[in-house]
N, C-alpha and C. Protein backbone atom coordinates (compact mmCIF):
# COMPACT_ATOMS: atom_id res chain seq x y z
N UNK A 1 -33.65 -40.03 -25.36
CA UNK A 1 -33.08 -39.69 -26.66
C UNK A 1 -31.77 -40.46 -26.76
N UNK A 2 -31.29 -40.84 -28.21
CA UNK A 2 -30.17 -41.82 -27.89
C UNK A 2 -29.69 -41.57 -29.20
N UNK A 3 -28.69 -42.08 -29.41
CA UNK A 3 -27.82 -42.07 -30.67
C UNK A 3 -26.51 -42.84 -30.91
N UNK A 4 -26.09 -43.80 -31.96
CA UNK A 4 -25.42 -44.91 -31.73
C UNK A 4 -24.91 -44.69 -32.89
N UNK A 5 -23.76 -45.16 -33.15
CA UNK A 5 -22.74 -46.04 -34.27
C UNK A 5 -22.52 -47.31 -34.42
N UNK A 6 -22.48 -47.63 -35.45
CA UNK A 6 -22.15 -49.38 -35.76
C UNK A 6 -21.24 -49.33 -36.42
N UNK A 7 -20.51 -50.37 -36.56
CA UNK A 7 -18.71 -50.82 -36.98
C UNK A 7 -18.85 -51.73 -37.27
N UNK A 8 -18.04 -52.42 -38.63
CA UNK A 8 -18.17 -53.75 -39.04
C UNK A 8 -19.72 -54.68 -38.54
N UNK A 9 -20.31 -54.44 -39.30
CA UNK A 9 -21.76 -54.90 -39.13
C UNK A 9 -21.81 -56.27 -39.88
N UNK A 10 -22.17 -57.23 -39.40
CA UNK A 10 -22.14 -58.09 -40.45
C UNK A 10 -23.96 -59.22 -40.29
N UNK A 11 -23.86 -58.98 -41.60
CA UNK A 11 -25.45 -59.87 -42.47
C UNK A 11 -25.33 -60.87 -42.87
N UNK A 12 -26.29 -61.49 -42.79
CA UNK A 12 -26.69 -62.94 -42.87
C UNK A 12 -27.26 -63.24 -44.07
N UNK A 13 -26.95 -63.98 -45.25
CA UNK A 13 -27.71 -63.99 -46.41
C UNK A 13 -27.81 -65.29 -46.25
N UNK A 14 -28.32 -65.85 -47.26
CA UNK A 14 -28.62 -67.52 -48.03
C UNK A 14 -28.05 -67.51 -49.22
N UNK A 15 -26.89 -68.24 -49.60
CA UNK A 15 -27.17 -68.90 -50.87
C UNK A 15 -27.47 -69.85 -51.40
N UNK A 16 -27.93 -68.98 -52.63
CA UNK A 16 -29.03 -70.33 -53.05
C UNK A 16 -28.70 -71.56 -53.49
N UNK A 17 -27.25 -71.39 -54.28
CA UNK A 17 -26.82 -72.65 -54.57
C UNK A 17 -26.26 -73.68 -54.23
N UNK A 18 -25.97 -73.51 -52.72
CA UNK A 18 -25.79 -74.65 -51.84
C UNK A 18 -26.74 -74.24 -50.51
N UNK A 19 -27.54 -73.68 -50.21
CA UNK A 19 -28.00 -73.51 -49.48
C UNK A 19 -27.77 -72.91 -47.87
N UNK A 20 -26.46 -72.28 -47.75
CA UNK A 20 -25.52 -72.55 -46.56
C UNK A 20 -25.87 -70.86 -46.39
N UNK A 21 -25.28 -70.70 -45.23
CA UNK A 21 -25.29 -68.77 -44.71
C UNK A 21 -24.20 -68.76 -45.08
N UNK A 22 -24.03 -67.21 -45.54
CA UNK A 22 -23.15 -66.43 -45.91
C UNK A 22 -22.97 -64.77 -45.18
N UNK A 23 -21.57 -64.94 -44.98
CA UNK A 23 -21.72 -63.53 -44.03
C UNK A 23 -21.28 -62.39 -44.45
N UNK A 24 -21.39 -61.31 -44.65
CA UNK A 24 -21.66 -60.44 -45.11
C UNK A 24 -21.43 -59.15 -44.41
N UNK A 25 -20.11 -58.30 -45.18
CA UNK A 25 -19.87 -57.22 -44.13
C UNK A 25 -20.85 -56.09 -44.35
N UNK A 26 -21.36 -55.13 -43.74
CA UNK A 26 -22.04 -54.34 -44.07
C UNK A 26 -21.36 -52.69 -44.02
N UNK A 27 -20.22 -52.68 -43.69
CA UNK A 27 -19.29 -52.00 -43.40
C UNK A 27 -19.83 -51.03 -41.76
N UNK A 28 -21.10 -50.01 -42.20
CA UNK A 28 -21.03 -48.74 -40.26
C UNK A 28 -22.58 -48.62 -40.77
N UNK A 29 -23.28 -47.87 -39.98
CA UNK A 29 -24.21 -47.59 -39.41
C UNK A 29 -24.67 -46.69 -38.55
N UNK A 30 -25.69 -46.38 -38.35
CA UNK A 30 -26.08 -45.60 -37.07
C UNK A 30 -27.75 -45.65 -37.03
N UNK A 31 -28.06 -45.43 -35.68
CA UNK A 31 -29.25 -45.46 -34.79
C UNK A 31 -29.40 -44.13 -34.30
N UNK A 32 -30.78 -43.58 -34.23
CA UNK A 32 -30.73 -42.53 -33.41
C UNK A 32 -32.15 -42.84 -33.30
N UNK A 33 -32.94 -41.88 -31.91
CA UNK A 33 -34.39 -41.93 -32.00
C UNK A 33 -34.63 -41.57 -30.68
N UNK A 34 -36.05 -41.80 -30.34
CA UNK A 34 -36.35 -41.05 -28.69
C UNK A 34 -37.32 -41.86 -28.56
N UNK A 35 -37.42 -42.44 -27.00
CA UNK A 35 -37.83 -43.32 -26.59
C UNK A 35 -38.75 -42.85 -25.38
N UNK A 36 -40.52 -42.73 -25.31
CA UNK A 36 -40.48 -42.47 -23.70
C UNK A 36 -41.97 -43.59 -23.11
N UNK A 37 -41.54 -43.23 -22.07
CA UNK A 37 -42.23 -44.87 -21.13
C UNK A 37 -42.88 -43.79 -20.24
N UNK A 38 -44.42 -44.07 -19.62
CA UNK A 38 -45.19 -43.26 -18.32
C UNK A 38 -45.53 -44.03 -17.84
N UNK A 39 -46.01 -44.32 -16.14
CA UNK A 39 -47.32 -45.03 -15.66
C UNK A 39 -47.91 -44.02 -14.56
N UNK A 40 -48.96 -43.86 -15.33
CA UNK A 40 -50.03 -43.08 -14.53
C UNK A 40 -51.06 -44.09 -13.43
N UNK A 41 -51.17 -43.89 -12.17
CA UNK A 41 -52.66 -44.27 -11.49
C UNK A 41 -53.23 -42.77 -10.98
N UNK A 42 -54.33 -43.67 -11.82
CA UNK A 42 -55.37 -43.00 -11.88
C UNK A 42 -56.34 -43.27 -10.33
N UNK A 43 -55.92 -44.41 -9.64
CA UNK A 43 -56.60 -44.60 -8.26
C UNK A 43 -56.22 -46.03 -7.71
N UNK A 44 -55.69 -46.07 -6.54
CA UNK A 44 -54.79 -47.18 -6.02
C UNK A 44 -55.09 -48.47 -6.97
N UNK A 45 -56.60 -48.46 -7.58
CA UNK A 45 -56.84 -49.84 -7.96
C UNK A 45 -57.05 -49.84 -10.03
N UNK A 46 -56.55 -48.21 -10.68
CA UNK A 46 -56.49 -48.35 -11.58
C UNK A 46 -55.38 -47.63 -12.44
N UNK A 47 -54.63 -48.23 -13.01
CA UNK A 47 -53.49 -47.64 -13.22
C UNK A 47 -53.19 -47.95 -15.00
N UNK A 48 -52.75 -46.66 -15.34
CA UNK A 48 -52.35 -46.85 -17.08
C UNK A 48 -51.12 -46.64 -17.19
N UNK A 49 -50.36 -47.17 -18.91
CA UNK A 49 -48.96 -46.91 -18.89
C UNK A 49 -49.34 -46.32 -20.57
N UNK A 50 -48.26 -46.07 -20.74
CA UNK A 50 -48.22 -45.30 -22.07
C UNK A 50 -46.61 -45.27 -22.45
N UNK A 51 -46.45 -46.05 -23.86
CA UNK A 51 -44.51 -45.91 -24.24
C UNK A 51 -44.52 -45.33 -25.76
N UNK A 52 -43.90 -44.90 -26.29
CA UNK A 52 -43.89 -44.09 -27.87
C UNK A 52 -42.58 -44.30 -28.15
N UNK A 53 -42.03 -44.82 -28.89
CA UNK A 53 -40.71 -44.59 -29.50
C UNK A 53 -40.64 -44.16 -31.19
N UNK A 54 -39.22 -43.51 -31.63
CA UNK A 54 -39.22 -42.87 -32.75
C UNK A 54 -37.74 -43.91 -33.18
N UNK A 55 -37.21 -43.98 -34.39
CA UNK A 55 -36.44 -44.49 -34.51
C UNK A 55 -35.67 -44.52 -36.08
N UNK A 56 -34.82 -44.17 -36.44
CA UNK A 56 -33.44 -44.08 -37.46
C UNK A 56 -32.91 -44.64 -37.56
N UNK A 57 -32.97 -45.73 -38.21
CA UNK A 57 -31.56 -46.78 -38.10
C UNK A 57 -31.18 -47.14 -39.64
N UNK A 58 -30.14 -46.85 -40.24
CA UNK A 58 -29.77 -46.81 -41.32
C UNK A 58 -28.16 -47.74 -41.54
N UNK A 59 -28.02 -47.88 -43.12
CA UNK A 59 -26.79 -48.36 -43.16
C UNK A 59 -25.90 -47.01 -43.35
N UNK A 60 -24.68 -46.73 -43.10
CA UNK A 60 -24.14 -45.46 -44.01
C UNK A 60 -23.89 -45.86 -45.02
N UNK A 61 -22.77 -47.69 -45.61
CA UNK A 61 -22.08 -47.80 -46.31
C UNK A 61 -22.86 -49.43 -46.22
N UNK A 62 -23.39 -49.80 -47.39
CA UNK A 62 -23.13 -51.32 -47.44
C UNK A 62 -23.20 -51.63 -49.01
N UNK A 63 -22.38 -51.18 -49.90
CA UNK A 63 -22.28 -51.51 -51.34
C UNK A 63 -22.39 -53.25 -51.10
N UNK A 64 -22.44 -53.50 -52.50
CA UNK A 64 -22.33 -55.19 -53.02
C UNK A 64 -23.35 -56.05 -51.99
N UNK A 65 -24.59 -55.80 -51.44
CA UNK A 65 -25.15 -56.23 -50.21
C UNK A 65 -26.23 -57.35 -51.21
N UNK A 66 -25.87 -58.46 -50.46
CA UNK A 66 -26.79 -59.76 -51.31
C UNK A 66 -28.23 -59.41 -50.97
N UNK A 67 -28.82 -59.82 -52.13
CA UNK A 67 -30.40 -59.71 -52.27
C UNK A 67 -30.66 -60.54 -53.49
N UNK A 68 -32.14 -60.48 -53.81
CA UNK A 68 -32.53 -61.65 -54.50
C UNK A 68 -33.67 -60.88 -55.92
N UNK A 69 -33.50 -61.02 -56.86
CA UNK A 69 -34.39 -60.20 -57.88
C UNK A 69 -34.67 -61.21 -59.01
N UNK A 70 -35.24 -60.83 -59.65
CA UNK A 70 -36.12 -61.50 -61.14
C UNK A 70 -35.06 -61.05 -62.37
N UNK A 71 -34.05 -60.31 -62.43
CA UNK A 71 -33.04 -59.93 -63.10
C UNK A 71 -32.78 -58.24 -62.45
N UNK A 72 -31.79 -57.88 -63.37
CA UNK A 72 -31.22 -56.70 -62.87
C UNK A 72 -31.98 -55.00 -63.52
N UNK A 73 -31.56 -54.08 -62.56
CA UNK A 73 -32.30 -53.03 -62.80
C UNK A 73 -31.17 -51.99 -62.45
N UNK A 74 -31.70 -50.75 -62.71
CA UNK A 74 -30.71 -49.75 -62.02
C UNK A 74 -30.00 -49.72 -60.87
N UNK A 75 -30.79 -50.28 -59.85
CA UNK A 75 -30.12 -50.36 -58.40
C UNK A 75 -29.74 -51.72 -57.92
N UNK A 76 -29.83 -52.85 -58.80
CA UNK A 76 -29.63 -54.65 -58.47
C UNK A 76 -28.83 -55.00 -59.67
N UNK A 77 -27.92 -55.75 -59.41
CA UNK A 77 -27.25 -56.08 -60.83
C UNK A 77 -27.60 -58.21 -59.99
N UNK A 78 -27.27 -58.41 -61.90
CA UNK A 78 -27.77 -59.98 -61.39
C UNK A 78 -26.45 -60.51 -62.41
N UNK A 79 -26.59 -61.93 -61.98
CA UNK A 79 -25.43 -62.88 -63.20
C UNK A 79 -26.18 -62.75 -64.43
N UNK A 80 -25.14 -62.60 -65.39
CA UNK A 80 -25.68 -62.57 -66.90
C UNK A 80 -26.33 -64.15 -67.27
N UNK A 81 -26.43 -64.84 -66.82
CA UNK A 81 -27.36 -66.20 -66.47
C UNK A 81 -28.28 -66.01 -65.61
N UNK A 82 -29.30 -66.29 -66.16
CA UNK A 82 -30.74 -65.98 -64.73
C UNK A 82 -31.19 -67.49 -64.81
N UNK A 83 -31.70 -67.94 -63.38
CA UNK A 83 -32.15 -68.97 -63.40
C UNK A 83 -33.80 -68.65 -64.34
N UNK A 84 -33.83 -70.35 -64.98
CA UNK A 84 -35.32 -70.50 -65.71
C UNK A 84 -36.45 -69.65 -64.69
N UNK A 85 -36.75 -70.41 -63.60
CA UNK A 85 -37.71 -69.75 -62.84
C UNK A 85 -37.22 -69.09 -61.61
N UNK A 86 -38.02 -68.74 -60.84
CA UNK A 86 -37.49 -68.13 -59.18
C UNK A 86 -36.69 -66.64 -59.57
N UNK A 87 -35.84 -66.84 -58.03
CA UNK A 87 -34.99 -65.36 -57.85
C UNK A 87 -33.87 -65.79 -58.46
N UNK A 88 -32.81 -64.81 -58.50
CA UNK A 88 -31.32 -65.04 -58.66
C UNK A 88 -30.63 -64.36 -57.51
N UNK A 89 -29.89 -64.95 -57.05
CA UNK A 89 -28.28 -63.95 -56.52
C UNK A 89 -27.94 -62.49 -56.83
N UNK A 90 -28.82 -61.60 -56.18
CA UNK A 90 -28.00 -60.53 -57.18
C UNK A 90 -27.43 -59.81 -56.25
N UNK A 91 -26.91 -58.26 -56.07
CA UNK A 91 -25.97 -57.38 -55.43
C UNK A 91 -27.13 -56.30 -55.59
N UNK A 92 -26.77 -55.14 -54.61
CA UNK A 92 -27.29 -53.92 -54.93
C UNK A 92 -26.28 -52.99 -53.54
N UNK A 93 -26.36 -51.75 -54.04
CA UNK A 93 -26.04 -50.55 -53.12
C UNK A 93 -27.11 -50.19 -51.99
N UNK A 94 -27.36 -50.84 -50.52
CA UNK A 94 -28.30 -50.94 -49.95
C UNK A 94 -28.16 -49.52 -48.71
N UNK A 95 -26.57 -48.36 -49.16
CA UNK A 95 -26.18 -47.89 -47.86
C UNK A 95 -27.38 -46.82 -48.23
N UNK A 96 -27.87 -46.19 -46.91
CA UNK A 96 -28.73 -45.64 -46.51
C UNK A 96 -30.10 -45.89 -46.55
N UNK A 97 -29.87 -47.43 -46.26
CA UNK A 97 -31.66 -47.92 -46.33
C UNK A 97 -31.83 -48.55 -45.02
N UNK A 98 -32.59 -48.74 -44.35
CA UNK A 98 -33.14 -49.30 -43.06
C UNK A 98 -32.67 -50.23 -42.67
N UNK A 99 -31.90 -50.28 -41.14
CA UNK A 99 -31.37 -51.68 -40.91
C UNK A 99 -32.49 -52.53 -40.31
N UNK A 100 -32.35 -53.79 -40.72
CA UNK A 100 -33.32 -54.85 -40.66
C UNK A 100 -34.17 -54.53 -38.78
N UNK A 101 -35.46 -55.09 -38.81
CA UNK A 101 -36.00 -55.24 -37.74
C UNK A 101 -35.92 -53.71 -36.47
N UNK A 102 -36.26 -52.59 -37.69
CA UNK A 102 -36.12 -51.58 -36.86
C UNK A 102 -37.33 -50.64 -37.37
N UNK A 103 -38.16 -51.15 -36.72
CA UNK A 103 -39.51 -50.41 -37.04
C UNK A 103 -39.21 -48.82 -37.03
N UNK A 104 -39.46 -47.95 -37.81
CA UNK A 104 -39.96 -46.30 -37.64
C UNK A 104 -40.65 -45.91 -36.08
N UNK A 105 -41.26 -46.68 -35.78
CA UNK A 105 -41.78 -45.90 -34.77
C UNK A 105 -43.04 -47.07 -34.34
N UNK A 106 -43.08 -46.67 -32.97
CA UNK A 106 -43.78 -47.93 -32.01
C UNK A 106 -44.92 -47.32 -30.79
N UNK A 107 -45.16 -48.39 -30.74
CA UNK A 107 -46.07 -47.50 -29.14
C UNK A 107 -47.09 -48.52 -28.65
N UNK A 108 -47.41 -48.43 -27.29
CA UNK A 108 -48.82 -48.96 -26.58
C UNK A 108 -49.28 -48.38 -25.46
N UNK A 109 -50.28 -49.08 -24.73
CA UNK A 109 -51.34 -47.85 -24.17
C UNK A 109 -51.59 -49.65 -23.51
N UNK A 110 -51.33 -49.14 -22.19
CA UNK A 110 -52.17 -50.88 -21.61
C UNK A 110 -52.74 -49.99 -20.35
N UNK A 111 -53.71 -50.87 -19.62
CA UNK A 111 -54.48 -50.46 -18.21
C UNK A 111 -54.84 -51.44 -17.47
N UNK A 112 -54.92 -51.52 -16.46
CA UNK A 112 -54.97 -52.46 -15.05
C UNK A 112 -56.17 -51.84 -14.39
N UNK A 113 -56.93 -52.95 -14.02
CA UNK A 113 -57.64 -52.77 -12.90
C UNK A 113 -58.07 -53.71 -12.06
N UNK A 114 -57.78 -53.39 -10.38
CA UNK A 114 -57.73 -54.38 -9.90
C UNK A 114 -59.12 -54.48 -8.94
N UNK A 115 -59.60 -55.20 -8.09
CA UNK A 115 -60.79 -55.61 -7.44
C UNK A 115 -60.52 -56.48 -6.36
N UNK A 116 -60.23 -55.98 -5.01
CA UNK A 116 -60.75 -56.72 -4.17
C UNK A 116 -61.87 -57.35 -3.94
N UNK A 117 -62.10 -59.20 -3.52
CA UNK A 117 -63.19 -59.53 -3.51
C UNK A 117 -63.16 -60.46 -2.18
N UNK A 118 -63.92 -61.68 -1.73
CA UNK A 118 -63.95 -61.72 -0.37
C UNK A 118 -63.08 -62.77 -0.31
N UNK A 119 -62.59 -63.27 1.35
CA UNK A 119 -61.98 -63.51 1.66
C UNK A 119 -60.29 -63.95 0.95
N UNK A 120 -60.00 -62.60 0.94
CA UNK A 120 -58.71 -61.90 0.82
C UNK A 120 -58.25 -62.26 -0.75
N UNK A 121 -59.23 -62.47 -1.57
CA UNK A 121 -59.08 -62.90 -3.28
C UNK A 121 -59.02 -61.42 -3.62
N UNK A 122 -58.81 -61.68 -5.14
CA UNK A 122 -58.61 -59.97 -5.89
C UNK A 122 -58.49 -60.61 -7.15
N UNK A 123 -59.23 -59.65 -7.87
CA UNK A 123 -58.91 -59.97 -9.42
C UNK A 123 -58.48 -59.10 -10.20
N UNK A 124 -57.69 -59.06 -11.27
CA UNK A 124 -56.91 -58.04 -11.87
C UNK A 124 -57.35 -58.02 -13.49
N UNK A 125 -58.19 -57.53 -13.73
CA UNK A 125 -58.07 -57.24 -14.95
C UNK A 125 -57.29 -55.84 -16.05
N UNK A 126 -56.65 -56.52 -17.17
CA UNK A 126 -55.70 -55.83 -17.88
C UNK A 126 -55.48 -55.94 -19.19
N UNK A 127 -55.55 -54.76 -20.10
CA UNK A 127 -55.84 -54.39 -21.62
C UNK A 127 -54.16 -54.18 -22.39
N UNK A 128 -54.07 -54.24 -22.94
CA UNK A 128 -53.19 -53.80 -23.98
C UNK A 128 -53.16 -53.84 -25.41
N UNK A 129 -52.68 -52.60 -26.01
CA UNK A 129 -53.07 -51.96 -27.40
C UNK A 129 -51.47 -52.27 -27.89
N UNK A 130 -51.23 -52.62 -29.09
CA UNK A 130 -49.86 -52.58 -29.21
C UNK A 130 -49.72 -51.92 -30.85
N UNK A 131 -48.85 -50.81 -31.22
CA UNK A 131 -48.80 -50.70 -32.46
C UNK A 131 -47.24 -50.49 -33.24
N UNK A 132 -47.13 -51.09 -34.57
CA UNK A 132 -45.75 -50.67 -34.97
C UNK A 132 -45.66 -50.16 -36.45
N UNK A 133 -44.71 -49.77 -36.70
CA UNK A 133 -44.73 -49.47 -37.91
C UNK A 133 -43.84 -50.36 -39.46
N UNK A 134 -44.43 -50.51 -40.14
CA UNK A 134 -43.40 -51.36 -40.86
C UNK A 134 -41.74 -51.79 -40.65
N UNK A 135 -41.14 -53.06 -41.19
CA UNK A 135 -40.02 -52.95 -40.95
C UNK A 135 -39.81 -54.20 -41.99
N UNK A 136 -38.44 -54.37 -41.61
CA UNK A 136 -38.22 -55.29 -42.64
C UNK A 136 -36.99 -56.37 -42.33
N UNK A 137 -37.69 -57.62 -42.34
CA UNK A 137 -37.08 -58.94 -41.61
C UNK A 137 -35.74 -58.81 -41.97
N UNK A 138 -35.19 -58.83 -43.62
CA UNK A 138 -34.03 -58.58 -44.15
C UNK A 138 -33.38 -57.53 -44.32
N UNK A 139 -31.69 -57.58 -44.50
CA UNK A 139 -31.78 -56.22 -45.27
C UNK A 139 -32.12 -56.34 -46.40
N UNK A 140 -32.69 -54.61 -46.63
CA UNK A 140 -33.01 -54.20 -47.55
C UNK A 140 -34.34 -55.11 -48.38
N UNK A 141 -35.35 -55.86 -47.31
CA UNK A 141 -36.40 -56.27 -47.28
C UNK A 141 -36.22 -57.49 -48.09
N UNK A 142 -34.70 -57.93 -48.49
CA UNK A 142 -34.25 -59.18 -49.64
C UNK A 142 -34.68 -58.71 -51.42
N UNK A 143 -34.51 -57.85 -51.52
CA UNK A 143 -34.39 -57.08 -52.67
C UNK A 143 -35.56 -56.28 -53.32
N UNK A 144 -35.67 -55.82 -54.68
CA UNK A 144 -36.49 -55.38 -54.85
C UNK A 144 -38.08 -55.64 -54.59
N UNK A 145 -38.48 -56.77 -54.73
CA UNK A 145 -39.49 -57.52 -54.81
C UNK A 145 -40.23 -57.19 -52.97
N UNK A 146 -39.27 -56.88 -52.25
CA UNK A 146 -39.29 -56.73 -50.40
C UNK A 146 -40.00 -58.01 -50.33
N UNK A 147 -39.99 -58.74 -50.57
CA UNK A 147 -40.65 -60.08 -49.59
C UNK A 147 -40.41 -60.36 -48.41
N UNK A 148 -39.35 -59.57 -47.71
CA UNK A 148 -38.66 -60.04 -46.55
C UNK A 148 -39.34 -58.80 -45.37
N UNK A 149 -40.37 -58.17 -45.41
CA UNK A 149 -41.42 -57.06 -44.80
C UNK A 149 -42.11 -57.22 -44.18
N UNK A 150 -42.49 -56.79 -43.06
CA UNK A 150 -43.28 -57.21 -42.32
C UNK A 150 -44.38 -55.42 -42.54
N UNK A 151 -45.49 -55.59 -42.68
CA UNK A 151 -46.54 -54.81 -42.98
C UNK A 151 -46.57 -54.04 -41.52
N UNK A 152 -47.06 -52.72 -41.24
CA UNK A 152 -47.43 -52.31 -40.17
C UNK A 152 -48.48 -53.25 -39.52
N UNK A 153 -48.58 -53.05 -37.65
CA UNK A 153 -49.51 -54.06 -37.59
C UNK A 153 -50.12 -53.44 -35.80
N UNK A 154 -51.38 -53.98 -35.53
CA UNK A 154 -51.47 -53.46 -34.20
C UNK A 154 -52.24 -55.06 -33.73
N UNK A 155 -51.62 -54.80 -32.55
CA UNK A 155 -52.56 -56.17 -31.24
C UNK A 155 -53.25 -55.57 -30.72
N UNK A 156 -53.88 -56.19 -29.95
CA UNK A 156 -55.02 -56.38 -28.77
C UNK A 156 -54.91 -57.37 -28.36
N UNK A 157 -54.79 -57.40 -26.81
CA UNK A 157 -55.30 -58.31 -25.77
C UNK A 157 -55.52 -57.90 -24.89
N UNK A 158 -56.11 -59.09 -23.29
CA UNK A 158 -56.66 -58.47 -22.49
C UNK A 158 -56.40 -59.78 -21.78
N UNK A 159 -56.56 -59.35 -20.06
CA UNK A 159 -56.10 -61.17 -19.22
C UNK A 159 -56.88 -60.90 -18.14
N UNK A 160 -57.60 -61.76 -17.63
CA UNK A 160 -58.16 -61.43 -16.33
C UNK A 160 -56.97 -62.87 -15.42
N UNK A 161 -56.69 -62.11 -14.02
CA UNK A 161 -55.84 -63.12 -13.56
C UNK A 161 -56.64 -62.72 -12.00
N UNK A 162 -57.03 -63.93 -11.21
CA UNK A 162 -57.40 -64.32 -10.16
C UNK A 162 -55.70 -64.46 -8.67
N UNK A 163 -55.97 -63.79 -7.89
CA UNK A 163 -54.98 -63.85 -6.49
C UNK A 163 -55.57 -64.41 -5.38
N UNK A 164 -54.64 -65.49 -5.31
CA UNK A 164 -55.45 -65.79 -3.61
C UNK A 164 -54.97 -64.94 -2.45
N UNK A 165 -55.12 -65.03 -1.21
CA UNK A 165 -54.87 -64.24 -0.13
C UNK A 165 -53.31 -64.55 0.23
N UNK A 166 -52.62 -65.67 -0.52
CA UNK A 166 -50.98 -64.98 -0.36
C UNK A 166 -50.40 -65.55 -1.46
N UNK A 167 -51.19 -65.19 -2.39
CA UNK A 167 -51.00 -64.63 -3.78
C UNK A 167 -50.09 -65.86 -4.38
């Protein structure tokens, strides 16, 4: 279980009209969530792990926070000039929305199994499940539109790896 504060946070935007980073205070923050990790064997030669995490990570305070919209709305204000096509430059009040790249909640489930075979070889075969929950590359996903999101998502893989006798 854990719980954190952030201080002078600072974000990374683009602008568009010269193309350059721009930095960006975000003013505080905080993290909280619970984290837990197992490895079970199940028999010298088969063994599982299991990790779950939960996770909170918010802005408290980040008024005037750059993002990008089609014009302005209740929560995005834009320049009274909008470009012909594309996004514009706009602002919005982003405090208490998700700090970037902090999924809700996570987890996997992997398993090993290994095989002695002859003269002193072994082979190891091993699974893993991986799952997460949405998050979002930017803050505040780069404005209304969230283009900046990454969708919930789960893996699979699996490796068979061969040992010689001194490995």
């Amino acid at each position: 279980v854990f719980y954190g504060k952030y201080k002078d946070i600072q974000v990374q935007s683009v602008d568009q009209k010269t193309a350059s980073i721009l930095l960006q205070n975000a003013a505080s923050g905080k993290i909280r969530g619970a984290e837990f990790n197992g490895t079970f064997e199940v028999t010298p030669a088969f063994d599982t792990q299991l990790g779950v995490a939960y996770l909170k990570a918010t802005f408290d305070s980040f008024p005037n926070a750059a993002v990008y919209a089609t014009g302005s709305t209740d929560t995005v204000t834009c320049p009274a000039v909008l470009p012909p096509l594309g996004l514009a430059s706009c602002t919005a009040d982003l405090s208490g929305t998700r700090l970037p790249r902090a999924p809700k909640w996570w987890g996997y489930l992997s398993a090993s199994y290994t095989q002695a075979l002859s003269g002193g070889w072994s082979a190891r075969l091993s699974g893993n499940v991986h799952a997460t929950s949405d998050y979002d590359f930017k803050t505040g996903a780069g404005g209304p539109l969230k283009l900046d999101r990454q969708k919930s998502f789960e893996t699979v893989d699996a490796s068979l790896m061969f040992s010689s006798p001194h490995d």
